[in-house]
N, C-alpha and C. Protein backbone atom coordinates (compact mmCIF):
# COMPACT_ATOMS: atom_id res chain seq x y z
N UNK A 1 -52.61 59.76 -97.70
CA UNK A 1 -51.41 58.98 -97.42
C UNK A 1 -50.35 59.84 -96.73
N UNK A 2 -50.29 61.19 -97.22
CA UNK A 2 -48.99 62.15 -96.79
C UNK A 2 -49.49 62.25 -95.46
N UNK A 3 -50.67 62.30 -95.37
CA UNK A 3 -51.04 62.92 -93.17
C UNK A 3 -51.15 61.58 -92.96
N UNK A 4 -51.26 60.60 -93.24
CA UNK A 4 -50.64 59.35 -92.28
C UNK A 4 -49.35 59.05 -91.55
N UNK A 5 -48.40 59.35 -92.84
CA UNK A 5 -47.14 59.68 -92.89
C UNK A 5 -46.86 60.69 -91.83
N UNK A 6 -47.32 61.86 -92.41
CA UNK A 6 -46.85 62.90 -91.04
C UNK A 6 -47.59 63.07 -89.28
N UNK A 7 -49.10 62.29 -89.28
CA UNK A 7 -49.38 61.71 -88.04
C UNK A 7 -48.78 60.40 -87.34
N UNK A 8 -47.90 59.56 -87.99
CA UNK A 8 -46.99 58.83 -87.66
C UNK A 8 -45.93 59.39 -87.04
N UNK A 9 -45.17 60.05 -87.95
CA UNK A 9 -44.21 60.56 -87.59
C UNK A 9 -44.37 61.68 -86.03
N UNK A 10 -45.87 62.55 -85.88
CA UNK A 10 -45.92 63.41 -84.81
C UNK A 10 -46.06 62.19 -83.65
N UNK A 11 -46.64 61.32 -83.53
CA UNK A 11 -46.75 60.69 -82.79
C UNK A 11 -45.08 60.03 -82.25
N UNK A 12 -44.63 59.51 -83.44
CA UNK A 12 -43.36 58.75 -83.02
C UNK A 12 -42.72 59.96 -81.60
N UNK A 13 -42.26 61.47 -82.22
CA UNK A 13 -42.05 62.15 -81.60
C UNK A 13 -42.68 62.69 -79.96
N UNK A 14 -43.60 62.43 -80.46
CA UNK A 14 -44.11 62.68 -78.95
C UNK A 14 -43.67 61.87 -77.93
N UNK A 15 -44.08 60.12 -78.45
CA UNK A 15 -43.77 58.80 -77.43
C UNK A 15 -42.30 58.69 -77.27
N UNK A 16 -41.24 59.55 -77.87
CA UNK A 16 -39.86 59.55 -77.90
C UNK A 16 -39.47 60.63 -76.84
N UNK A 17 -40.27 61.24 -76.54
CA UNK A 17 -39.64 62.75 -75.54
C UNK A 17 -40.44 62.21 -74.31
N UNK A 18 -41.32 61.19 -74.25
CA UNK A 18 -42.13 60.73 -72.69
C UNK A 18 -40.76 60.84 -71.64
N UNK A 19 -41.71 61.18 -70.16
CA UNK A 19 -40.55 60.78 -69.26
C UNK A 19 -40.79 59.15 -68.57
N UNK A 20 -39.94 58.19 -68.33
CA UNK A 20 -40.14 57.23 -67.64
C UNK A 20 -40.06 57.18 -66.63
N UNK A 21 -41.15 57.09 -65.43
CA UNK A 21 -41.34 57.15 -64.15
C UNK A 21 -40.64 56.72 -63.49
N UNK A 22 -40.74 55.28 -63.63
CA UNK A 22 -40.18 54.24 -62.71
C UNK A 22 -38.54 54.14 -63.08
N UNK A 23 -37.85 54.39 -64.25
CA UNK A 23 -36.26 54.43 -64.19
C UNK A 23 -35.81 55.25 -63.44
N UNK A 24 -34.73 54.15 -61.98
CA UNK A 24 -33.98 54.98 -61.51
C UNK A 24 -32.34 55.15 -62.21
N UNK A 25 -31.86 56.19 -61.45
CA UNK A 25 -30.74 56.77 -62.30
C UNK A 25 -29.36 55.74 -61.39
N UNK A 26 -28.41 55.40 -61.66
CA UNK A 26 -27.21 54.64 -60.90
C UNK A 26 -27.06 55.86 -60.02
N UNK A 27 -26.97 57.17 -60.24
CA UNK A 27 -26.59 57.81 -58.62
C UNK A 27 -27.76 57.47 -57.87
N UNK A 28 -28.97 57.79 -58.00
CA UNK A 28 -30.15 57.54 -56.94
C UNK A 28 -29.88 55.96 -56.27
N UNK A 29 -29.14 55.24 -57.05
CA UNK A 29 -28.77 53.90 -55.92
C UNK A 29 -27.68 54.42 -54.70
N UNK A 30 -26.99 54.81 -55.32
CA UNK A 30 -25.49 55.63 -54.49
C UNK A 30 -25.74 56.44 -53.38
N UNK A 31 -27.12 56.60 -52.89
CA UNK A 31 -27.13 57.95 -51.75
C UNK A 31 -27.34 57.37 -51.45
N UNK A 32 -26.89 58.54 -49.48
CA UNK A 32 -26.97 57.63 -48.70
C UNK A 32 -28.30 57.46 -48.29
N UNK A 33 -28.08 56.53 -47.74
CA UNK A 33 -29.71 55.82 -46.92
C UNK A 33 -30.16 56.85 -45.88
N UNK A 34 -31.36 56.73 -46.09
CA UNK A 34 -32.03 57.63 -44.69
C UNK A 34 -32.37 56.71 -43.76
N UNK A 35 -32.48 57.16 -42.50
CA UNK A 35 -32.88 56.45 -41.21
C UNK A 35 -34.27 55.75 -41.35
N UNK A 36 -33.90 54.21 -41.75
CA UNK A 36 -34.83 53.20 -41.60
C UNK A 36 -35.45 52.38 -40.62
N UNK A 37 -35.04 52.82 -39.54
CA UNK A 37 -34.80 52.43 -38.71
C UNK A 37 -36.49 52.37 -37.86
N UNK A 38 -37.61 52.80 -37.88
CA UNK A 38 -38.91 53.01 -38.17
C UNK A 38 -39.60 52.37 -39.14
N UNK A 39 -39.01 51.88 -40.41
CA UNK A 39 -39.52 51.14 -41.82
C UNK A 39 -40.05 49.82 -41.42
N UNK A 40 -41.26 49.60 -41.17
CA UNK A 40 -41.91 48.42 -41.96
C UNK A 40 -40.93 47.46 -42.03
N UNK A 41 -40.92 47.67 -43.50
CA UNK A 41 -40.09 46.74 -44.29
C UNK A 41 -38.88 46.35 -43.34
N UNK A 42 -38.62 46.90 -43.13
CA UNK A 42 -36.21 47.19 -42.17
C UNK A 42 -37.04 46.36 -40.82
N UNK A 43 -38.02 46.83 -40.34
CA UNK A 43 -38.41 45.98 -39.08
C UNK A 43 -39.00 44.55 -39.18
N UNK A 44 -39.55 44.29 -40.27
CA UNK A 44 -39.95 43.18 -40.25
C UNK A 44 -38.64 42.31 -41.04
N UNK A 45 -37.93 42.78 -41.51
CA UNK A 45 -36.29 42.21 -42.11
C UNK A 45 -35.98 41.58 -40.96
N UNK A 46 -35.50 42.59 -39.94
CA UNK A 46 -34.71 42.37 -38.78
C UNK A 46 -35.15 41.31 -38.33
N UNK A 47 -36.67 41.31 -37.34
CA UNK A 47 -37.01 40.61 -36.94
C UNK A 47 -37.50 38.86 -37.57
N UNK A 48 -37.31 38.91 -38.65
CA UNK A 48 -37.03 37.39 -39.38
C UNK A 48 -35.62 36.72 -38.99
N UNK A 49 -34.59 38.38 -39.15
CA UNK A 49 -33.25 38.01 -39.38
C UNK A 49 -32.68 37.22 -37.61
N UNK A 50 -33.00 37.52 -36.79
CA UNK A 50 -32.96 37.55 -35.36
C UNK A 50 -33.61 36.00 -35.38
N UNK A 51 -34.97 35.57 -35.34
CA UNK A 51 -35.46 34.46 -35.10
C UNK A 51 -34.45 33.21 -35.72
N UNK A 52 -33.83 33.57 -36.82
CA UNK A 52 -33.13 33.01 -38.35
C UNK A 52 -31.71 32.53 -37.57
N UNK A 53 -31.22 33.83 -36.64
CA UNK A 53 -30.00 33.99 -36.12
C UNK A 53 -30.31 32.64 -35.05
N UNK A 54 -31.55 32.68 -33.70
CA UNK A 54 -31.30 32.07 -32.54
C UNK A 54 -31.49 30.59 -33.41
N UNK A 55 -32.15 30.44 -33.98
CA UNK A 55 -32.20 28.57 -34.66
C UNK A 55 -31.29 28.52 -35.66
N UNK A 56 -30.12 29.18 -35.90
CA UNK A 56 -29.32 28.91 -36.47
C UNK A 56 -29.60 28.02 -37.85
N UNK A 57 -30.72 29.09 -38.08
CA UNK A 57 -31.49 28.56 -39.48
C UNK A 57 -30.73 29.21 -40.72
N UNK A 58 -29.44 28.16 -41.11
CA UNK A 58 -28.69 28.53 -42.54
C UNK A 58 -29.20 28.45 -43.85
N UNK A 59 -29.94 27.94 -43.97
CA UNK A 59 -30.96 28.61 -44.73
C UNK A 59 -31.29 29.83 -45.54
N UNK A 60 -32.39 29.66 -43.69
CA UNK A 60 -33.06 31.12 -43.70
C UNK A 60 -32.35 32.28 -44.19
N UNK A 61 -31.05 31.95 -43.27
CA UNK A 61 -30.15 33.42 -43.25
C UNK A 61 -29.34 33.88 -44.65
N UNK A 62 -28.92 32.50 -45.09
CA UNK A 62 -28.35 32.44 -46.43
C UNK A 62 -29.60 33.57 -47.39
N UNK A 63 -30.99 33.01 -47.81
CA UNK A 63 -31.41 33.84 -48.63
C UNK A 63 -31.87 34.81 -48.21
N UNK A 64 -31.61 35.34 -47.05
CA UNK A 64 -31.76 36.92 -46.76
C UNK A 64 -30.08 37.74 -46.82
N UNK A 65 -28.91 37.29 -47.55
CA UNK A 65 -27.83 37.86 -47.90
C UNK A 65 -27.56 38.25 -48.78
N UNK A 66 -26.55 39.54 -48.96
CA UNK A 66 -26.47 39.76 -50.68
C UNK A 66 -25.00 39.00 -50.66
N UNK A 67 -25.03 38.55 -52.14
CA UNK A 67 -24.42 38.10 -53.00
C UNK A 67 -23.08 38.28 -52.69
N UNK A 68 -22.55 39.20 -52.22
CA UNK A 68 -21.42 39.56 -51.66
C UNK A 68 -21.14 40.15 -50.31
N UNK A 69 -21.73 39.28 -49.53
CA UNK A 69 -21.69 39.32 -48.37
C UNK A 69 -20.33 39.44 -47.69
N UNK A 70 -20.06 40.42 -46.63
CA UNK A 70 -18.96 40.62 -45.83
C UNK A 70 -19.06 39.80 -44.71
N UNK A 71 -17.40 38.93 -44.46
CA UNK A 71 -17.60 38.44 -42.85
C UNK A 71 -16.26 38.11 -42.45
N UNK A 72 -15.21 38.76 -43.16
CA UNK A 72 -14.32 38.91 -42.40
C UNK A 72 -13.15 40.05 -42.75
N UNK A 73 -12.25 40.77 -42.56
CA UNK A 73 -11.30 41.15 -43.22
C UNK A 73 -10.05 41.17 -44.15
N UNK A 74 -10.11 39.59 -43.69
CA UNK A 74 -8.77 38.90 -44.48
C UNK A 74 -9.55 38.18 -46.69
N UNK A 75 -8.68 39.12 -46.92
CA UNK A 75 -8.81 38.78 -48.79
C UNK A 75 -8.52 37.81 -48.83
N UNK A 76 -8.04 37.21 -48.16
CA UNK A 76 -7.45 35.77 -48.59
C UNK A 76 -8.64 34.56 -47.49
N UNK A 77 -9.82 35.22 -47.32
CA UNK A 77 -10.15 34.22 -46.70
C UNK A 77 -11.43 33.25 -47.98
N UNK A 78 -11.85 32.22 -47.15
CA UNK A 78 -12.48 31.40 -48.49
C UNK A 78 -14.45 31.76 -48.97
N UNK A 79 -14.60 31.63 -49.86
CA UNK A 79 -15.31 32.17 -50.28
C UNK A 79 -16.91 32.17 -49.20
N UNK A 80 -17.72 32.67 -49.80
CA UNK A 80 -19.01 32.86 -49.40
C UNK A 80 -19.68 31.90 -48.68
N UNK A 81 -19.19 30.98 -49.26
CA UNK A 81 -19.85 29.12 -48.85
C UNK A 81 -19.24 28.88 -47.40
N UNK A 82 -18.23 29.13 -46.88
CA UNK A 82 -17.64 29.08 -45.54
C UNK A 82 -18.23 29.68 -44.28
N UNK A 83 -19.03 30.43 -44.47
CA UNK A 83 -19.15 31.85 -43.89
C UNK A 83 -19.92 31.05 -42.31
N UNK A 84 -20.90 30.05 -42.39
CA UNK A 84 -21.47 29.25 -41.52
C UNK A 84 -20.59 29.00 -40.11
N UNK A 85 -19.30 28.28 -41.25
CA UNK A 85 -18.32 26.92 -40.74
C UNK A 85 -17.20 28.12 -40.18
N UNK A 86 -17.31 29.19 -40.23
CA UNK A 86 -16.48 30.49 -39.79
C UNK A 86 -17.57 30.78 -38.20
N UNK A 87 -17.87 31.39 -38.21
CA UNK A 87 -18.65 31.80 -37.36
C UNK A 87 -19.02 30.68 -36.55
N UNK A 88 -19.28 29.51 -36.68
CA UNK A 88 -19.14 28.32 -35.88
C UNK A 88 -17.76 28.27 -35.00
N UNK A 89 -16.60 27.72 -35.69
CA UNK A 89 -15.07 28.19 -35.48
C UNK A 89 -14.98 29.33 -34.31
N UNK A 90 -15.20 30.50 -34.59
CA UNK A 90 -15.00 31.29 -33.79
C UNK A 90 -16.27 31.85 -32.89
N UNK A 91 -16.96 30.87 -32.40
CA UNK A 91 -18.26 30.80 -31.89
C UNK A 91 -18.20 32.85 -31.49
N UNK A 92 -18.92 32.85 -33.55
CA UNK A 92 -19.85 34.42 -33.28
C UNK A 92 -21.38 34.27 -33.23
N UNK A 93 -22.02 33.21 -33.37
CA UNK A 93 -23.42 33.04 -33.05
C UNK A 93 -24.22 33.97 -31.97
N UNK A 94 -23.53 34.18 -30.94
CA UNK A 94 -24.05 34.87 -29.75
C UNK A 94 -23.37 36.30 -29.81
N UNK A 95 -22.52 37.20 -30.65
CA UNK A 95 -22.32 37.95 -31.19
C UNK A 95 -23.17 38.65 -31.76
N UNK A 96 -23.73 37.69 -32.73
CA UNK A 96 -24.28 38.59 -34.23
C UNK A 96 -25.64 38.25 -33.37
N UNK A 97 -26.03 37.83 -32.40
CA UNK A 97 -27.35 38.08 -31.96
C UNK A 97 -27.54 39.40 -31.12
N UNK A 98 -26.31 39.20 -30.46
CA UNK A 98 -26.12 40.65 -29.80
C UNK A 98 -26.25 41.97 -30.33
N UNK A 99 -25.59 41.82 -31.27
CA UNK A 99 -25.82 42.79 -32.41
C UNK A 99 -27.60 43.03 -33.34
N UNK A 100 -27.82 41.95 -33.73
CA UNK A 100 -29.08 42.19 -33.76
C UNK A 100 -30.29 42.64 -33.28
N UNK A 101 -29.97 42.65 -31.95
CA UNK A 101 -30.79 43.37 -30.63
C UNK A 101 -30.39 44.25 -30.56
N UNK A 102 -29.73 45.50 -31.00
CA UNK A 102 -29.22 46.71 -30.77
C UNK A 102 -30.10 47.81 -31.92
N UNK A 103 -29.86 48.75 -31.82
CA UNK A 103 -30.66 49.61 -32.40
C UNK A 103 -29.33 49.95 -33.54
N UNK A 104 -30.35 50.03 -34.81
CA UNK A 104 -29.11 50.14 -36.38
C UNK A 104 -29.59 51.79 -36.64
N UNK A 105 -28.63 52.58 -36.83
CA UNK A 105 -28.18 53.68 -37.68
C UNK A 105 -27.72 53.74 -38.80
N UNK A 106 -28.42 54.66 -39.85
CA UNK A 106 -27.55 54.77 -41.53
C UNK A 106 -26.32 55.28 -41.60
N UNK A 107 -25.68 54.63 -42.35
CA UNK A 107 -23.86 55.01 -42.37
C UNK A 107 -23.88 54.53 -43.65
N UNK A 108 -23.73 55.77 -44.65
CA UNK A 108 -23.71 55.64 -46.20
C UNK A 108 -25.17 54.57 -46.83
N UNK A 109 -24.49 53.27 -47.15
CA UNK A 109 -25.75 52.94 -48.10
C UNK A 109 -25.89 51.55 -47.51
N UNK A 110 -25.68 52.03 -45.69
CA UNK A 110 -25.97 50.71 -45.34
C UNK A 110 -26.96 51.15 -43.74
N UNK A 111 -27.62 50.14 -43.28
CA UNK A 111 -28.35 50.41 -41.55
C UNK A 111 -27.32 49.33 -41.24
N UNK A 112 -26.37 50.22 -39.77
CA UNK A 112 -25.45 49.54 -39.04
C UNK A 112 -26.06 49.39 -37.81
N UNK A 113 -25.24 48.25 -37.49
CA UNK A 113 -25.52 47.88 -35.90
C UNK A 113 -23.83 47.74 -34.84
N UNK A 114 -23.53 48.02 -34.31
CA UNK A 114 -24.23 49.11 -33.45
C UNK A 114 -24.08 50.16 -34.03
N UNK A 115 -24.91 51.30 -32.89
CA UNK A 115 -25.14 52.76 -33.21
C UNK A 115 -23.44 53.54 -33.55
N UNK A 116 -22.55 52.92 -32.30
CA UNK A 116 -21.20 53.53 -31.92
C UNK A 116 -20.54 53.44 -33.10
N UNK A 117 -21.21 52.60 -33.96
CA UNK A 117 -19.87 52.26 -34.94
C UNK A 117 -20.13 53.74 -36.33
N UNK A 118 -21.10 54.38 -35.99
CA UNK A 118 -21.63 55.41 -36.90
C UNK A 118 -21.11 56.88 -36.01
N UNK A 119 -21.25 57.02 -34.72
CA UNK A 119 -20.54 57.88 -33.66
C UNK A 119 -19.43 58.42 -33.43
N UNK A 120 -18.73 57.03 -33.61
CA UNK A 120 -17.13 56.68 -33.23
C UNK A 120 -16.53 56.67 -34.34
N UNK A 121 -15.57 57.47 -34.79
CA UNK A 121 -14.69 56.56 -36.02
C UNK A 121 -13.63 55.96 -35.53
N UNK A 122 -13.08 55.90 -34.39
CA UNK A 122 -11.99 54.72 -33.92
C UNK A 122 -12.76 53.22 -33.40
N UNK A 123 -13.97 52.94 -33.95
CA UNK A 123 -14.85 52.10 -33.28
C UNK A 123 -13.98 51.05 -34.03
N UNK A 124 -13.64 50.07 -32.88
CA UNK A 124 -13.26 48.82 -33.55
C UNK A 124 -13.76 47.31 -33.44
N UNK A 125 -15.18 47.42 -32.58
CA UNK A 125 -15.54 46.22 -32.33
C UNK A 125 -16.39 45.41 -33.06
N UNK A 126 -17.15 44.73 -33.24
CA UNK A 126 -18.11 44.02 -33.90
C UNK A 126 -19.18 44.46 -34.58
N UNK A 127 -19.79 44.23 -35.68
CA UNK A 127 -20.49 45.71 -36.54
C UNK A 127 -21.56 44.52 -37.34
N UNK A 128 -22.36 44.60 -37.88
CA UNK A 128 -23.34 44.23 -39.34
C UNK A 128 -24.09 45.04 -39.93
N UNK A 129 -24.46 45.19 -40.88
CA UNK A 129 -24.93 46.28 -42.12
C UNK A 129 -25.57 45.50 -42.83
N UNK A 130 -26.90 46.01 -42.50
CA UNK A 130 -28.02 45.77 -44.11
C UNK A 130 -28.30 46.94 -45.21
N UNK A 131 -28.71 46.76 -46.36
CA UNK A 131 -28.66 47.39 -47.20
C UNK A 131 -30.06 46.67 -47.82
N UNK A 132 -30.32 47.80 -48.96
CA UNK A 132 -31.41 47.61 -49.76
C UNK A 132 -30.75 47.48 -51.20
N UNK A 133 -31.46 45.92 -51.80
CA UNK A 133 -30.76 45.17 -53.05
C UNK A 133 -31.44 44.95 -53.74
N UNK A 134 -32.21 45.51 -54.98
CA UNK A 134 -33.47 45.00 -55.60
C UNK A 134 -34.41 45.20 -55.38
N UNK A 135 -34.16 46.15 -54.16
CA UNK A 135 -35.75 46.56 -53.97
C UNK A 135 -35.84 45.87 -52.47
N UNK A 136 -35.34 45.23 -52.16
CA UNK A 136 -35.90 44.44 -50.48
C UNK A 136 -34.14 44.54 -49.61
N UNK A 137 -34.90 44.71 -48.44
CA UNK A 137 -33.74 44.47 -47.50
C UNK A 137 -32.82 43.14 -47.68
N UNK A 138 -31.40 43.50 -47.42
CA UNK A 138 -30.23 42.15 -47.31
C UNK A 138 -29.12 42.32 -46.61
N UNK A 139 -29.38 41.06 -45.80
CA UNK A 139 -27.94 41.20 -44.97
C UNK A 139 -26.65 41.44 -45.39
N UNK A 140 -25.83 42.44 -45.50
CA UNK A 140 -24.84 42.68 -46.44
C UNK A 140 -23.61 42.23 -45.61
N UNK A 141 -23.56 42.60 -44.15
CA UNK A 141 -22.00 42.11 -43.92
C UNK A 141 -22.44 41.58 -42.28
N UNK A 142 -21.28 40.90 -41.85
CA UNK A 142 -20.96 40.87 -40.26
C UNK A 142 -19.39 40.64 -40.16
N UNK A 143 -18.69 41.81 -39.28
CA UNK A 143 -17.77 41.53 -39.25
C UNK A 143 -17.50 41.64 -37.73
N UNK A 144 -16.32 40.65 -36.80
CA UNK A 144 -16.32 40.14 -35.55
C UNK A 144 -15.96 41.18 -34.79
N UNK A 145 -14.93 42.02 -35.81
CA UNK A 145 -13.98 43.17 -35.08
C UNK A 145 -13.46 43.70 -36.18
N UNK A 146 -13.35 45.05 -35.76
CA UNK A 146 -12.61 46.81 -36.98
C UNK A 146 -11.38 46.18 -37.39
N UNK A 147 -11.04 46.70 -38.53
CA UNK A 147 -9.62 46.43 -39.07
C UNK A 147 -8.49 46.98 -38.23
N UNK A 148 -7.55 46.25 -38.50
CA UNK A 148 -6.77 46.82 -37.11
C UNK A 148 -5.40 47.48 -38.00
């Protein structure tokens, strides 16, 4: 009974000091991104995201966004659900395609488009950033023009 007891107990100890593989740490989310720009995955994103863009498939584009998607500068503008009826308004459709056809560079914990806006820090023109959310690529922002 006592070496049951104490082969219990060696065991508990052992399965208590394991390392867990697959847990990542909250900083390993926080670095920056390396140049994806070659990835599989980031290329076949894009190129959904682009087809998604010319048929103005809201939809499509909606569930390839994160949750807190960027698309304009103003705090006071209306929530997430607008974002369509915005970009309609200020006909950016042919914008954010433009942008999509450009070649994206890593800038912190996002792949930007354009390159200049990673080059330049007085860059003030039209920009979008994907990021990796769960594990899969997401459109994280489009904004028309730099804060002024």
């Amino acid at each position: 009974m006592l070496s049951r007891i104490l082969l219990c107990l060696i065991a508990a100890a052992a399965v208590s000091g394991c390392f867990e593989p697959y847990k990542k740490s909250d900083a390993e989310d926080r670095k920056p991104l390396r140049n994806a720009a070659g990835d599989t995955a980031f290329q076949a994103f894009i190129g959904r995201l682009r087809i998604a863009v010319r048929k103005k498939d809201i939809p499509m584009i909606a569930s390839m966004m994160t949750a807190d998607f960027g698309y304009t500068w103003d705090e006071s503008a209306a929530p997430s659900a607008q974002i369509f009826t915005y970009w309609d308004e200020h006909k950016l459709w042919p914008v954010l395609g433009e942008l999509l056809e450009k070649k994206f560079s890593p800038q912190d914990l996002y792949m930007v488009s354009p390159p200049e806006l990673v080059k330049d820090p007085n860059y003030s023109g039209p920009r979008c950033g994907m990021r990796v959310s769960s594990g899969s690529w997401r459109f994280a922002y489009f904004l028309p023009q730099g804060q002024s």
